[in-house]
C-alpha atoms as a PDB file:
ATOM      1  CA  UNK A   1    -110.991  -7.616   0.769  1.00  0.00           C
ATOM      2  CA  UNK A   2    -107.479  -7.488   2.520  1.00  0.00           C
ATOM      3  CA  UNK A   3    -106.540 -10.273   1.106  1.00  0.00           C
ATOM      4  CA  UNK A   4    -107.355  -9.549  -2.469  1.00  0.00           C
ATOM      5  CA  UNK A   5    -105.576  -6.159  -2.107  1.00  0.00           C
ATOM      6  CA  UNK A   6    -102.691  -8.417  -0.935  1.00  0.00           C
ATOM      7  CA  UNK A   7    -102.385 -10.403  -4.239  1.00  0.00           C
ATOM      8  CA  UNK A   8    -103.280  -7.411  -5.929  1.00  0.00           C
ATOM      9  CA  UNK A   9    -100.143  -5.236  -4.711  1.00  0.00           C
ATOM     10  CA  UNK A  10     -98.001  -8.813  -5.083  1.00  0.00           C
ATOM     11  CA  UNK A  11     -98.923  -9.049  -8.556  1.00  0.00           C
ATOM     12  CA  UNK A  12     -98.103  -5.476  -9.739  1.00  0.00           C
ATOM     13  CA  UNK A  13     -94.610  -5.905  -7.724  1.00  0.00           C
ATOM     14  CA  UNK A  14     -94.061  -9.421  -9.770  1.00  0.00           C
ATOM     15  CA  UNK A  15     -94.944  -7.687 -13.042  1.00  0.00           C
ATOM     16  CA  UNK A  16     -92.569  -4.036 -11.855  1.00  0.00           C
ATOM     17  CA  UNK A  17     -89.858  -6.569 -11.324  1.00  0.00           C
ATOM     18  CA  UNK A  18     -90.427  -9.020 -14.528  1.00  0.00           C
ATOM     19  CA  UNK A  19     -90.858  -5.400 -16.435  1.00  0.00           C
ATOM     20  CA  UNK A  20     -87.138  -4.097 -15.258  1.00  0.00           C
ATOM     21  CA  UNK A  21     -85.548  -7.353 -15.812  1.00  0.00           C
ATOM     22  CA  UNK A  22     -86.709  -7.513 -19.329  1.00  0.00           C
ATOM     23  CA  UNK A  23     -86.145  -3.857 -19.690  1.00  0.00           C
ATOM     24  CA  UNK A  24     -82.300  -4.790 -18.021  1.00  0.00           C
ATOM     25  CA  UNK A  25     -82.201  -7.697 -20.937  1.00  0.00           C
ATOM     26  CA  UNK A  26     -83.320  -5.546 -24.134  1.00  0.00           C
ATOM     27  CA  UNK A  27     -80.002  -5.150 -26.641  1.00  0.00           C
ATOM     28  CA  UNK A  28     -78.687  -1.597 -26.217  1.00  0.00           C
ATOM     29  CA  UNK A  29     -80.001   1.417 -29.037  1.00  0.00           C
ATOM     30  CA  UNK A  30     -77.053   4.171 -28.175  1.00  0.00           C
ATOM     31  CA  UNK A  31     -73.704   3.388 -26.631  1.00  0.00           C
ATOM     32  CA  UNK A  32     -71.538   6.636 -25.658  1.00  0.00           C
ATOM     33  CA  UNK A  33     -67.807   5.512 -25.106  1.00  0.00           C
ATOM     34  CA  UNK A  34     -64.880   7.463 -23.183  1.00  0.00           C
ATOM     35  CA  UNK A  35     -61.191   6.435 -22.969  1.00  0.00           C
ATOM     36  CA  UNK A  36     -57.642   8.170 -21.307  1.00  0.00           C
ATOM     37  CA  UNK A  37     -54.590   6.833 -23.826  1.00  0.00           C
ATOM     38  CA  UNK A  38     -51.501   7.128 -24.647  1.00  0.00           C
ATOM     39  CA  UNK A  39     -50.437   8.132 -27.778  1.00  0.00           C
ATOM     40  CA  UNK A  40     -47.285   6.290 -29.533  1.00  0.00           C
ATOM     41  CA  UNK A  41     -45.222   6.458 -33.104  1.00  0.00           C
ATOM     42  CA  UNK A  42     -42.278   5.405 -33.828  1.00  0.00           C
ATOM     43  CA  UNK A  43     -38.742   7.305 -35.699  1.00  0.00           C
ATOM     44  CA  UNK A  44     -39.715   6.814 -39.356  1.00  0.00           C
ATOM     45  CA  UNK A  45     -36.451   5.152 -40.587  1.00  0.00           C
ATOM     46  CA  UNK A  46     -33.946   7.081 -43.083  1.00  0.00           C
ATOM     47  CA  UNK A  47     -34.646   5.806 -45.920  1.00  0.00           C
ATOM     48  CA  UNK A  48     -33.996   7.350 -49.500  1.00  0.00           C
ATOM     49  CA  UNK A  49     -33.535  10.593 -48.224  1.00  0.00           C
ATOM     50  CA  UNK A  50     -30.858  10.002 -45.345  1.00  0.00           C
ATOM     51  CA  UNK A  51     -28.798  11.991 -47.818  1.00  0.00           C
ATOM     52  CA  UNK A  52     -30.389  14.837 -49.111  1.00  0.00           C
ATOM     53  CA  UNK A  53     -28.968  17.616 -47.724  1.00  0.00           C
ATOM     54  CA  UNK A  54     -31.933  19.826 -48.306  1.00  0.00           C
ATOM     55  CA  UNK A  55     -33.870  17.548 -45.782  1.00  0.00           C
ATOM     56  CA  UNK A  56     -33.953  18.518 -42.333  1.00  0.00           C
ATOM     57  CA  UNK A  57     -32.646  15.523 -40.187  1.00  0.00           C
ATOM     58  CA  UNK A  58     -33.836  13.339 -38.058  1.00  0.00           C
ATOM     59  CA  UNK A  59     -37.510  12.229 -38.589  1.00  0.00           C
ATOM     60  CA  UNK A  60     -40.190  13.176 -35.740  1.00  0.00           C
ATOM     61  CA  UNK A  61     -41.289  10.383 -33.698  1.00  0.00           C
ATOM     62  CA  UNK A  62     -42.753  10.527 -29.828  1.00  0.00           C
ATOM     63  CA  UNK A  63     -45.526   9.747 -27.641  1.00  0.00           C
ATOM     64  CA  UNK A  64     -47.899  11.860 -25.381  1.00  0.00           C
ATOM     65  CA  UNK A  65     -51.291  10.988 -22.965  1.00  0.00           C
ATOM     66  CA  UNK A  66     -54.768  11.454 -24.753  1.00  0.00           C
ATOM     67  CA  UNK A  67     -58.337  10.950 -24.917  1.00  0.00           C
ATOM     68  CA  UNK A  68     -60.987   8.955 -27.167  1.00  0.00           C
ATOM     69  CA  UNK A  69     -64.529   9.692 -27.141  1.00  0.00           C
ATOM     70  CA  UNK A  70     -67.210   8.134 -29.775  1.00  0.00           C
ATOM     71  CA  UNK A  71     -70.830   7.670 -30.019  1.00  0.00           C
ATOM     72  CA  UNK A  72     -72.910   4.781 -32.117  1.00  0.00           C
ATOM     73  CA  UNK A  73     -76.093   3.581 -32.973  1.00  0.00           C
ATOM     74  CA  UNK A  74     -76.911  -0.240 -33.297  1.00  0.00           C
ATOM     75  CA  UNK A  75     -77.430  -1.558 -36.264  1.00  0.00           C
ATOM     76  CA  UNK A  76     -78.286  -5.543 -35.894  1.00  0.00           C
ATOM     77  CA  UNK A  77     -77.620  -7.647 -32.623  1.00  0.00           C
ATOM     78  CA  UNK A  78     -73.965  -7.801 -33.567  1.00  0.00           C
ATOM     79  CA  UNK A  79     -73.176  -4.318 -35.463  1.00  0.00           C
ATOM     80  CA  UNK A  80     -72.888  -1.336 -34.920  1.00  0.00           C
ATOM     81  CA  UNK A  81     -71.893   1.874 -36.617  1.00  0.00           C
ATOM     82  CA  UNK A  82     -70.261   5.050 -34.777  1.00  0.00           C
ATOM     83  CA  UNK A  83     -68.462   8.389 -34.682  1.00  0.00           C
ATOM     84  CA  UNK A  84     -64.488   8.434 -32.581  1.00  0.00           C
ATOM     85  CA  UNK A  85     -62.266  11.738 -32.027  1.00  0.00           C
ATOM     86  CA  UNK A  86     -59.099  10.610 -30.540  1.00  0.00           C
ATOM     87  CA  UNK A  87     -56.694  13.626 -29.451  1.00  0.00           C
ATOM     88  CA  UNK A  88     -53.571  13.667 -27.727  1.00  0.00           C
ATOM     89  CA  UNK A  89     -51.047  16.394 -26.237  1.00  0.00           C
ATOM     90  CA  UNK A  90     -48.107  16.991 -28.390  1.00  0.00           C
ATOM     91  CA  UNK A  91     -44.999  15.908 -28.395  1.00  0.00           C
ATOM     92  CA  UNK A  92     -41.758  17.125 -29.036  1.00  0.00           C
ATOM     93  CA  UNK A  93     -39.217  16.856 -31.530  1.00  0.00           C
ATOM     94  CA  UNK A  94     -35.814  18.304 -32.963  1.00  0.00           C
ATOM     95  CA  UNK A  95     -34.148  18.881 -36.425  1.00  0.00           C
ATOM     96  CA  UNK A  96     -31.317  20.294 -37.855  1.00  0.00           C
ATOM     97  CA  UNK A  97     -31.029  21.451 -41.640  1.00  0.00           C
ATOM     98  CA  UNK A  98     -26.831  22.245 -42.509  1.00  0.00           C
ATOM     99  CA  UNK A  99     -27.226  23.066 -46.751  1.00  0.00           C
ATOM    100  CA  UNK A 100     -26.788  26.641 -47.962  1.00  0.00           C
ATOM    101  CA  UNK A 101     -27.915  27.870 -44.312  1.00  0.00           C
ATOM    102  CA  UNK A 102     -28.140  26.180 -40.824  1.00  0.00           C
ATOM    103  CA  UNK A 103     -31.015  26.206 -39.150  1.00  0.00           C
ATOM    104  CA  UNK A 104     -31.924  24.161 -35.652  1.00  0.00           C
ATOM    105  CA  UNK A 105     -36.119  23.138 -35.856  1.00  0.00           C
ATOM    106  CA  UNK A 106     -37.976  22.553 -32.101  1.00  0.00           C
ATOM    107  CA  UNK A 107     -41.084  20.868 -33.330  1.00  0.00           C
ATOM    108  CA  UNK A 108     -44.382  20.514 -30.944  1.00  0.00           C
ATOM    109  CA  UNK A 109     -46.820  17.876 -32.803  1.00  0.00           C
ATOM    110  CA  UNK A 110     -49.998  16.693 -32.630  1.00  0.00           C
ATOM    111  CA  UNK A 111     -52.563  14.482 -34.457  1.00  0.00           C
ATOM    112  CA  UNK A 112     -56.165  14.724 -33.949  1.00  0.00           C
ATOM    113  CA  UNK A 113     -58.178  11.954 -35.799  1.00  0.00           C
ATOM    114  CA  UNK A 114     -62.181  11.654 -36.342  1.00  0.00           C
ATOM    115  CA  UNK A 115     -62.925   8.438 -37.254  1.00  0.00           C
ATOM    116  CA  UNK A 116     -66.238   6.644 -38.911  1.00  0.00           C
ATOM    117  CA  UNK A 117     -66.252   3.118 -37.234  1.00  0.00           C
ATOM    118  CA  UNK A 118     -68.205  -0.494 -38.087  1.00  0.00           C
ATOM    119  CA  UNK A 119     -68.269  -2.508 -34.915  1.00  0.00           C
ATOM    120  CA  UNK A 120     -68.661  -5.725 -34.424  1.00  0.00           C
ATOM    121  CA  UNK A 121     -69.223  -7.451 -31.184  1.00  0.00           C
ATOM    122  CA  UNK A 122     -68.890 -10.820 -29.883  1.00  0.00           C
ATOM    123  CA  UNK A 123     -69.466 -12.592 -26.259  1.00  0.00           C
ATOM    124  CA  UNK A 124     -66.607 -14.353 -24.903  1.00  0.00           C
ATOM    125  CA  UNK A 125     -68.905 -14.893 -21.757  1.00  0.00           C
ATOM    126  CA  UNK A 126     -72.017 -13.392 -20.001  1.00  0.00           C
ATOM    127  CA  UNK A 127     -70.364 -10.570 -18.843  1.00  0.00           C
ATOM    128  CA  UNK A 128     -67.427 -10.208 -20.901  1.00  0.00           C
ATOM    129  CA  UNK A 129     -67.499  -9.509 -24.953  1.00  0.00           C
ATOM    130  CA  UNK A 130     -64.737  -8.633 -27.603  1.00  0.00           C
ATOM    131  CA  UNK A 131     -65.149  -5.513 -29.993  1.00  0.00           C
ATOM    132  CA  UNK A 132     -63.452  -5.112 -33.151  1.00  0.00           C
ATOM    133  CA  UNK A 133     -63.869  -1.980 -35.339  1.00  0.00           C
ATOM    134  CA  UNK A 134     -62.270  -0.366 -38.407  1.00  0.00           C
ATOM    135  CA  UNK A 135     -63.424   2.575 -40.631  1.00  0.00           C
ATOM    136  CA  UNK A 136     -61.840   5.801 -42.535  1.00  0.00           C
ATOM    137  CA  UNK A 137     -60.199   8.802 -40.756  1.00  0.00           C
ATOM    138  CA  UNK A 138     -60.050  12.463 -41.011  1.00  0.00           C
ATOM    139  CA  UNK A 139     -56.469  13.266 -39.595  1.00  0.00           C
ATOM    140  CA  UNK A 140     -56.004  16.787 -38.384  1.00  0.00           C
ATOM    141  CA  UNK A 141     -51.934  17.109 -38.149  1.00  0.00           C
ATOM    142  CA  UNK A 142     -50.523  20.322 -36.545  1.00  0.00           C
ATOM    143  CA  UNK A 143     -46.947  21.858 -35.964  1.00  0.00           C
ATOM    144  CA  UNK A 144     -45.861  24.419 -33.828  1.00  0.00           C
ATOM    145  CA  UNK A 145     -42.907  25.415 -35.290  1.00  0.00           C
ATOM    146  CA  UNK A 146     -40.121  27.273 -33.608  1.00  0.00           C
ATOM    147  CA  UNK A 147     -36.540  27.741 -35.566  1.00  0.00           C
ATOM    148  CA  UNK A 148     -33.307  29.093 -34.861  1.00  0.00           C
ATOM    149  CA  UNK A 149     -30.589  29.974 -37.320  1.00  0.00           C
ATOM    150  CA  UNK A 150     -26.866  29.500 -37.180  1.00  0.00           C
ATOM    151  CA  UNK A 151     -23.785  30.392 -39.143  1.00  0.00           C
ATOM    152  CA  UNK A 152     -24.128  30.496 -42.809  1.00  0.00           C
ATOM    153  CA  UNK A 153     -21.668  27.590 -44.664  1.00  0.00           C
ATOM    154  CA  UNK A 154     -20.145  29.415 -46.900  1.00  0.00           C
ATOM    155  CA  UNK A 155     -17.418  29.893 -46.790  1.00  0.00           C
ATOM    156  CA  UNK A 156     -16.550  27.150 -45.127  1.00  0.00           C
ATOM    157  CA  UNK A 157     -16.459  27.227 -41.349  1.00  0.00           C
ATOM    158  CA  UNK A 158     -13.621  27.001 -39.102  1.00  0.00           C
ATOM    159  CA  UNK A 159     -15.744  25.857 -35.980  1.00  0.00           C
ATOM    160  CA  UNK A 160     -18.492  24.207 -34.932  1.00  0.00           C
ATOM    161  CA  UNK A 161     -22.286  26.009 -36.165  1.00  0.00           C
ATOM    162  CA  UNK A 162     -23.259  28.249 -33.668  1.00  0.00           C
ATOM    163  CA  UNK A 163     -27.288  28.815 -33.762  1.00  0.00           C
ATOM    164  CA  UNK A 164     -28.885  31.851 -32.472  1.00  0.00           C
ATOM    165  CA  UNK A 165     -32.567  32.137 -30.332  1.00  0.00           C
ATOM    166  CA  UNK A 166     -35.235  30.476 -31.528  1.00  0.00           C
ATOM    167  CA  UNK A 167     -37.951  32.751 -32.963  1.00  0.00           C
ATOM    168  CA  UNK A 168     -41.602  32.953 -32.362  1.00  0.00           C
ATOM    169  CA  UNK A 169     -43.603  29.943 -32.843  1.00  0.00           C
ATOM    170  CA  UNK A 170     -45.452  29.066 -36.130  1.00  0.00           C
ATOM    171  CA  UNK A 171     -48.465  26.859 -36.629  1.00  0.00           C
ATOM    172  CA  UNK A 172     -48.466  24.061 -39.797  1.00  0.00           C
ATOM    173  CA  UNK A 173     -51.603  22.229 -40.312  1.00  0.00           C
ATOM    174  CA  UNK A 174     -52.239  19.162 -42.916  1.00  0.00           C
ATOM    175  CA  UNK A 175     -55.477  17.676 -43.284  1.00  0.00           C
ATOM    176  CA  UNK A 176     -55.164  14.187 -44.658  1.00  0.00           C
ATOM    177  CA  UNK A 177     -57.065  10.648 -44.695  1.00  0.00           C
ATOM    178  CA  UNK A 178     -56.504   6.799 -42.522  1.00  0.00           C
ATOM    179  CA  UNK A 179     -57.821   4.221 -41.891  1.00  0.00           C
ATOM    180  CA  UNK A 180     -58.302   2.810 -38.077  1.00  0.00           C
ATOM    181  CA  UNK A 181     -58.633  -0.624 -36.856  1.00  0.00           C
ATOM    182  CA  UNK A 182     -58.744  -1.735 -33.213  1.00  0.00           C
ATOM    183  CA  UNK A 183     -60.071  -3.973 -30.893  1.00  0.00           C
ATOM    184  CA  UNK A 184     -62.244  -2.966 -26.948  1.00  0.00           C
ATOM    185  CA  UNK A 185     -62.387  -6.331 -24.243  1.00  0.00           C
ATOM    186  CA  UNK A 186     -65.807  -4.957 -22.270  1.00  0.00           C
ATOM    187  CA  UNK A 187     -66.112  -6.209 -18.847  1.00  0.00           C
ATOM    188  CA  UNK A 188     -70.141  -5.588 -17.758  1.00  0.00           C
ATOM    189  CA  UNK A 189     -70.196  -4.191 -14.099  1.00  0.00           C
ATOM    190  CA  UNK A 190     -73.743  -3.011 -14.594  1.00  0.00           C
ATOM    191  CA  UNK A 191     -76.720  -3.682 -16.748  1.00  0.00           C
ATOM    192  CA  UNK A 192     -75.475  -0.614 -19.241  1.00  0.00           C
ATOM    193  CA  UNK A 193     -72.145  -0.036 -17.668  1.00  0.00           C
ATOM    194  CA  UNK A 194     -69.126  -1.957 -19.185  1.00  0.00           C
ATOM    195  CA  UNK A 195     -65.359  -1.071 -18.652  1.00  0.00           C
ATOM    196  CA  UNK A 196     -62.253  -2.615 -20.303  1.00  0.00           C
ATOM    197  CA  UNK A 197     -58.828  -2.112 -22.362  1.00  0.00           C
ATOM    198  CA  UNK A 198     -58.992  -0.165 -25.916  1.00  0.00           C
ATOM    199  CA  UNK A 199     -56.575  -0.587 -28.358  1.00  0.00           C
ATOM    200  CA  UNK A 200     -56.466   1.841 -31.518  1.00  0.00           C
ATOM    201  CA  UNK A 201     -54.282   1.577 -34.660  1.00  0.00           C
ATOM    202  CA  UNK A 202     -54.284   4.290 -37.307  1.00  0.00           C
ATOM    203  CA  UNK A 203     -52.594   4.322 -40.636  1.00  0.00           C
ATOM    204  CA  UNK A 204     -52.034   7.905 -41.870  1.00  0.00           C
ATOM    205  CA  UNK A 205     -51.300   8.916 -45.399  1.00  0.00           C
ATOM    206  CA  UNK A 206     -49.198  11.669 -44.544  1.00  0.00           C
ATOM    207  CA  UNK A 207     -48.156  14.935 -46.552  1.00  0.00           C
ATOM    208  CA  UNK A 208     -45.434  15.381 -49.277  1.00  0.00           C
ATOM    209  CA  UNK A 209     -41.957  15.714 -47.474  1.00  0.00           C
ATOM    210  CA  UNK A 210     -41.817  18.612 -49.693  1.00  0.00           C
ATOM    211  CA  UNK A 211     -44.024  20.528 -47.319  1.00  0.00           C
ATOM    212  CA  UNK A 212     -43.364  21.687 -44.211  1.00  0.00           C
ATOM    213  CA  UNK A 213     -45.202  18.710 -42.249  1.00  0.00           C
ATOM    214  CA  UNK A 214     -44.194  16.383 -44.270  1.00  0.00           C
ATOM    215  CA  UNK A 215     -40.508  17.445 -43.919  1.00  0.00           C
ATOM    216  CA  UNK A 216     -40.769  15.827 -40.286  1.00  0.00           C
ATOM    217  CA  UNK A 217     -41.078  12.525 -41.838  1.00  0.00           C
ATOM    218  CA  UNK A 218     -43.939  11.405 -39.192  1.00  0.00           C
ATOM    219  CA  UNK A 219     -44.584   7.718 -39.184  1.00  0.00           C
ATOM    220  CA  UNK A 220     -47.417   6.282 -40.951  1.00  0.00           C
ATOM    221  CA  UNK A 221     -48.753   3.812 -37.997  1.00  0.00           C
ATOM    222  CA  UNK A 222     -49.973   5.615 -34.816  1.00  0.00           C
ATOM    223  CA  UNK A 223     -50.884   3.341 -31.830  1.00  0.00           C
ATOM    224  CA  UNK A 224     -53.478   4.964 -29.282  1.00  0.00           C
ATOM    225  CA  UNK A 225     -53.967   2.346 -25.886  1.00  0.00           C
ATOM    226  CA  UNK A 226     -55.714   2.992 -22.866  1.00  0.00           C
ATOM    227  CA  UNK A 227     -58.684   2.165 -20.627  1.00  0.00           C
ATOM    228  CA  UNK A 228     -62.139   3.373 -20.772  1.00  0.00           C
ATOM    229  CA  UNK A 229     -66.089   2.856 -20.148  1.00  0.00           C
ATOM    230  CA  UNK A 230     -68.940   2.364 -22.351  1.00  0.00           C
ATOM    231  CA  UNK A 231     -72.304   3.370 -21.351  1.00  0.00           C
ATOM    232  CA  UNK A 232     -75.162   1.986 -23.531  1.00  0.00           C
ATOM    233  CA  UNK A 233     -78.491   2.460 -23.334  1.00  0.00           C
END
């Protein structure tokens, strides 16, 4: 009777343990991702309107720190379909208009993108795997906007401009479209627990330069790097 209880007991543990192996083995459902970055884009060069006087000079480029965060469901063994916000702290910026008045522009930008991603992933090795994605953007732009006026030019001035205190700070917003591409090197340290390098690219269509926003020129290409984890269940 012991002995049958024995084998009985040493059966259910072999079966618990085959069960939460195979369970351990089964391709993931959900995967929710989380990344810090840092957020880069560079001076948009001059270009064709380097000498229009009614543009405000230079054009707005910086970097700041930032998060991603994104959620996706699995589609086949390989693909997988998801939702990404990336956000990142502002940075700052500086322009100068001299036409038919001078004014002196501090500029504190940020772009916050939600992004519809396909995925696709592939195994370099058992514990290590490549994913690519790409999909359409919502990009969120916003401006705080502080300016200071100086000494009108006409008639002409004797001296150097001399620009007053900045006044209170404004907020511009654009709402415009991208598309994102990027790549994520996963490095399994558990049986739903990978963590790894994440590399984001996003091409903006950005606003008018006859707006306010688009005034600043931004850069089309914004690249978002960082490190993060991916927990998939």
């Amino acid at each position: 009777m012991r002995s049958k209880t024995v084998c009985t007991g040493l059966l259910l543990a072999g079966v618990l343990v085959i069960a939460a192996d195979a369970a351990a083995q089964d391709p993931w459902r959900i995967a929710i991702t989380g990344a810090a970055i840092y957020s880069t884009q560079q001076t948009q060069p001059p270009g064709q309107l380097a000498n229009n006087p009614s543009i405000p000079e230079p054009p707005i480029g910086g970097s700041a720190a930032g998060f991603v965060a994104g959620a996706e469901f699995r589609l086949t063994s390989r693909f997988g379909l998801g939702a990404e916000v990336s956000d990142a702290a502002r940075f700052d910026g500086m322009q100068t208009l001299t036409h038919f008045i001078n004014a002196q522009t501090a500029i504190e930008y940020r772009d916050l993108l939600v992004s519809i991603l396909f995925r696709y992933d592939q195994h370099v090795s058992r514990r290590t795997r490549l994913g690519l994605v790409a999909g359409p953007s919502l990009v969120i732009g916003d401006a705080l906007v502080r300016t200071a006026t100086g000494t009108s030019t006409a008639p002409p001035l004797l001296g150097p401009v001399v620009f007053g205190p900045y006044g209170p700070a404004s907020s511009s917003t654009s709402v415009t479209l991208g598309l994102s591409v990027g790549i994520d090197a996963l490095f399994q340290v558990t049986p739903h627990v990978s963590v790894g390098p994440t590399l984001r690219a996003h091409f903006i269509s950005r606003p008018d330069f006859s707006s306010v926003l688009g005034s600043l020129r931004l850069d089309s290409t914004v690249l978002r790097f960082g490190g993060g984890i991916r927990v998939e269940f």
